[in-house]
Structures are given as structure tokens and as C-alpha cells.
C-alpha atoms as a PDB file:
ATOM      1  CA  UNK A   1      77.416  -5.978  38.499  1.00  0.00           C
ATOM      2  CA  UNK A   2      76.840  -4.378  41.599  1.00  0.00           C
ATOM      3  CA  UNK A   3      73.289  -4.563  43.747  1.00  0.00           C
ATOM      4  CA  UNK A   4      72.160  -2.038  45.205  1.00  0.00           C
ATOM      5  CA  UNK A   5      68.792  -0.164  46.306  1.00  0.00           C
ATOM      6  CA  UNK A   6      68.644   3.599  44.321  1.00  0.00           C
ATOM      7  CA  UNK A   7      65.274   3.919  45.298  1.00  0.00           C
ATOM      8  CA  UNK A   8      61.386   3.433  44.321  1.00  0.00           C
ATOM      9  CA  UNK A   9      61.193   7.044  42.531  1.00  0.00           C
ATOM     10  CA  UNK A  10      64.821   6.620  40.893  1.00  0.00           C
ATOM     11  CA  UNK A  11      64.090   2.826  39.701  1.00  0.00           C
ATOM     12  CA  UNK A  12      60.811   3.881  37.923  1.00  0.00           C
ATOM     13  CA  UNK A  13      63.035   6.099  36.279  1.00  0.00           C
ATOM     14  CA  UNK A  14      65.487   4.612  34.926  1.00  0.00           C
ATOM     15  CA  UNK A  15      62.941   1.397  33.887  1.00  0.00           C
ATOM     16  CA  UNK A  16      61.075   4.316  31.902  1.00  0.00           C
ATOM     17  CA  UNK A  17      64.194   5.305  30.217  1.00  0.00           C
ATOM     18  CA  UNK A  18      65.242   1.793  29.265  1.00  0.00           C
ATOM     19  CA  UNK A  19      61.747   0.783  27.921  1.00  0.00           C
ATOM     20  CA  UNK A  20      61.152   3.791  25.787  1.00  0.00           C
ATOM     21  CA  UNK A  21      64.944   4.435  25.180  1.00  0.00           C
ATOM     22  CA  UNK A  22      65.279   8.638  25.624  1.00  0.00           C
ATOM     23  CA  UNK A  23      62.832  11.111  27.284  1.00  0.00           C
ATOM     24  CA  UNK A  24      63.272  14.630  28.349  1.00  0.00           C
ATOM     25  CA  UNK A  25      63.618  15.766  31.913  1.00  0.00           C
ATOM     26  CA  UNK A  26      59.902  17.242  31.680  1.00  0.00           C
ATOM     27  CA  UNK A  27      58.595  13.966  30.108  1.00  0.00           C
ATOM     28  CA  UNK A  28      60.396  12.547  33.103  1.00  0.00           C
ATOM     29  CA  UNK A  29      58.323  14.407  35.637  1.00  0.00           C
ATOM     30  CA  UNK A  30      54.901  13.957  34.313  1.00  0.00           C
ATOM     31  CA  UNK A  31      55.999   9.741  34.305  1.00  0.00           C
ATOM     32  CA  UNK A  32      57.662  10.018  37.749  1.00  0.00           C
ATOM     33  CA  UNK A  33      56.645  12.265  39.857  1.00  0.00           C
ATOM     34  CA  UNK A  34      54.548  14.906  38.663  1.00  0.00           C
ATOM     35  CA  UNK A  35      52.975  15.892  41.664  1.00  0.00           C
ATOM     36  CA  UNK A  36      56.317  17.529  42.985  1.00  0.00           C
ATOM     37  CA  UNK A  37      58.439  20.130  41.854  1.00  0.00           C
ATOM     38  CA  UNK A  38      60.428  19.530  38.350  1.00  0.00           C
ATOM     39  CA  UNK A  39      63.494  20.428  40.621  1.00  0.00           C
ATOM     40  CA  UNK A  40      63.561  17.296  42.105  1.00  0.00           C
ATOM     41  CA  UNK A  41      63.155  15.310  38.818  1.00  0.00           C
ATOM     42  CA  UNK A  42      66.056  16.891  37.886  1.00  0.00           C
ATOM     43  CA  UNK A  43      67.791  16.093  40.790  1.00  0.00           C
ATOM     44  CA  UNK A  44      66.994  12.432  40.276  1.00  0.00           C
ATOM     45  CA  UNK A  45      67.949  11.642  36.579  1.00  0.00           C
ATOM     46  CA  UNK A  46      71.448  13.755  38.092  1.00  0.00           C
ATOM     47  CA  UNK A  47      71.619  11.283  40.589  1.00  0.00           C
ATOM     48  CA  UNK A  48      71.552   8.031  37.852  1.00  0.00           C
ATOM     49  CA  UNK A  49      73.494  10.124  36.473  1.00  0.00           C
ATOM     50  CA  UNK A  50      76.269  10.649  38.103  1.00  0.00           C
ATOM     51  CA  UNK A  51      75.987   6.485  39.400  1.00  0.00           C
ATOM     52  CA  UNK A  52      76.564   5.923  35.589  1.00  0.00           C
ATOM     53  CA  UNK A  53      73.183   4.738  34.935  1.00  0.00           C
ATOM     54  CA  UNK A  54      71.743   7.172  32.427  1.00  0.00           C
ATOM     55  CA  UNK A  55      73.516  10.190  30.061  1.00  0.00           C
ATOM     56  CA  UNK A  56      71.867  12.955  28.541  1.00  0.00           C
ATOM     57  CA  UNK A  57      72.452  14.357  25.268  1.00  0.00           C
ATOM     58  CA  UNK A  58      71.370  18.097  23.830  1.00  0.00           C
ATOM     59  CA  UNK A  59      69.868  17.425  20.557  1.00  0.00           C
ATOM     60  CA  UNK A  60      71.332  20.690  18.097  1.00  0.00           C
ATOM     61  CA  UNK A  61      68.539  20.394  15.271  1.00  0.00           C
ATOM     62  CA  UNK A  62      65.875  20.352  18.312  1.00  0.00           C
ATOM     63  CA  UNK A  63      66.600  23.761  19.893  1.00  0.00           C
ATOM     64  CA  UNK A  64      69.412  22.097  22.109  1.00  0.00           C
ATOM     65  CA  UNK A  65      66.702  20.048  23.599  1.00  0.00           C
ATOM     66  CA  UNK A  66      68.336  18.175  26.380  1.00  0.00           C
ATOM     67  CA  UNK A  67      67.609  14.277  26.242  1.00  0.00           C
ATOM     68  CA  UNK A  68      68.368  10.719  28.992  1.00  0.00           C
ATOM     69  CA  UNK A  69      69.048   7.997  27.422  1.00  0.00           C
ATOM     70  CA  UNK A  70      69.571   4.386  29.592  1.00  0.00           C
ATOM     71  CA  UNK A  71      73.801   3.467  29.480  1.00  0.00           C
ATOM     72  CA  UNK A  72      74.521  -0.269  29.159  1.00  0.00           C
ATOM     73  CA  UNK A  73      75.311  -0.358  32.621  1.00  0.00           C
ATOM     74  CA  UNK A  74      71.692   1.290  33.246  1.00  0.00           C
ATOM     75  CA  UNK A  75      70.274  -1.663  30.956  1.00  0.00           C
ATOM     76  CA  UNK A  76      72.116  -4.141  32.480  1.00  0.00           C
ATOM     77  CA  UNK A  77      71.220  -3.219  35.963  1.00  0.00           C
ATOM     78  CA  UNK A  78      67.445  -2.574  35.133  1.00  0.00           C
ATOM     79  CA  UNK A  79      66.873  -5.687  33.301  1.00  0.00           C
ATOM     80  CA  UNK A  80      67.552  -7.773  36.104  1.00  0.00           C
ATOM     81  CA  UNK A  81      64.556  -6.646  37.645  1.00  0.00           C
ATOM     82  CA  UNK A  82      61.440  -8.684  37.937  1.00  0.00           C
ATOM     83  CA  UNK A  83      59.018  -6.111  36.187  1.00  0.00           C
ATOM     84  CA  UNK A  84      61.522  -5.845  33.034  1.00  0.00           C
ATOM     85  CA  UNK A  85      62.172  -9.334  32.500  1.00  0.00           C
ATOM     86  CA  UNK A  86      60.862 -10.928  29.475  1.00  0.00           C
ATOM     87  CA  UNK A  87      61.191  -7.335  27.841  1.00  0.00           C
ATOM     88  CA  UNK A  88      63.416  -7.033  24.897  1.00  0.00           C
ATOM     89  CA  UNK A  89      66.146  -4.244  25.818  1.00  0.00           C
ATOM     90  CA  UNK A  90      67.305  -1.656  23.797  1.00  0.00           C
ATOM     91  CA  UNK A  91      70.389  -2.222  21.906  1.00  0.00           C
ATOM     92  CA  UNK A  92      73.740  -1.809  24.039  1.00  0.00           C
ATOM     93  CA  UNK A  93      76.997  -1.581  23.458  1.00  0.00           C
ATOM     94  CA  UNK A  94      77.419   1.574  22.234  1.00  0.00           C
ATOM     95  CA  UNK A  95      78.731   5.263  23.196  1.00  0.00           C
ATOM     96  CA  UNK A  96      76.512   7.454  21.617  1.00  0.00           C
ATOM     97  CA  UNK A  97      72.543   7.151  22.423  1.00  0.00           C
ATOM     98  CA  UNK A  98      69.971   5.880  20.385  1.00  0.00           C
ATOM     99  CA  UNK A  99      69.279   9.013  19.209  1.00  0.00           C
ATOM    100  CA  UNK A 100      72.683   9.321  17.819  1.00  0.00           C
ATOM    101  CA  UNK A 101      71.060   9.918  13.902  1.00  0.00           C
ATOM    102  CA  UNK A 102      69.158  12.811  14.654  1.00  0.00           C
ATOM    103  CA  UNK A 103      71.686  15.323  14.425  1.00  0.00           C
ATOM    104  CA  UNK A 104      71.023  15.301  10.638  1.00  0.00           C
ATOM    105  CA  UNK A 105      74.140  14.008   9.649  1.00  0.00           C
ATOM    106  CA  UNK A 106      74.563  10.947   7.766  1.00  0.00           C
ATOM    107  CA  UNK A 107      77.807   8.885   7.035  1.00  0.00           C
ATOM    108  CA  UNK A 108      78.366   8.625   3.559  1.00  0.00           C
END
């Protein structure tokens, strides 16, 4: 695992997204940062993004509602952290995100 600093703003970010699991970008903002634009929210959760430390998913029976969700790597790296420790992390090891049932479509 690599160590590295991503930031105050982006850390509290991606420990929101691991503790409650998924979170829309504007859900994101009013946690984060909402005192500045939604812009740079967006700009942030891009930024974990593209460090492969959250993915988003659009949600089709929500309107395409755009969701983050925490990757394993994103878990892994978070719950090393002092303020996550003792906290019971979502469940890993998987491609699709937690919310991966929602679609409406059930195996059969």
C-alpha cells in the first residue's frame, strides 16, 4: 500500500464515503465543504477518483442519480487511519458497489 498525503478536505472525504458506504456528490458538499462552490466538490471526489480511491455509479431506477462509493483500495487506505480504526469497514472485495441491488434486478 502506498502512503501518501491527499489532503485534509480529500481525506474527510473519502472517510465519509467508507463509513456510510455511497453518497452523492451534493451530499458530499454539504459533509465536506459546503461553504464553497459544489464545483470544487466535484473536483475532489474526481481527484480520489482518478487515484483509484472511490468510483461512482449512476443509479437507472433513481433518475440516473450519480453515486461514490469507497474501492477496496479506498478502504484499505482509509482504515489505516487513526480516526477509522476500531470501525468495522464495509465489505470489500468486490467490483460492483454496495449499491449493486438497487437496479431492481434480482438473480434468480
Amino acid at each position: 500500500m502506498t502512503v501518501f498525503d491527499i489532503g485534509v478536505r480529500n481525506r474527510l472525504a473519502l472517510a465519509v464515503l467508507v463509513q456510510y458506504r455511497m453518497a452523492t456528490t451534493e451530499q458530499m458538499h454539504l459533509i465536506v465543504s459546503p461553504k464553497v462552490r459544489i464545483e470544487q466538490t466535484r473536483r475532489r471526489l474526481l481527484k480520489l477518483r482518478t487515484e483509484g480511491l472511490v468510483e461512482r455509479i449512476t443509479l437507472p431506477q433513481a433518475g440516473r442519480l450519480q453515486v461514490w462509493y469507497p474501492t477496496a483500495y479506498g478502504v484499505q487506505v482509509a482504515s489505516g487511519w487513526p480516526e477509522l480504526r476500531g470501525r468495522r469497514p464495509p465489505r470489500t472485495g468486490r467490483t460492483a458497489p454496495p449499491c449493486g441491488s438497487v437496479s431492481g434486478t434480482r438473480s434468480r
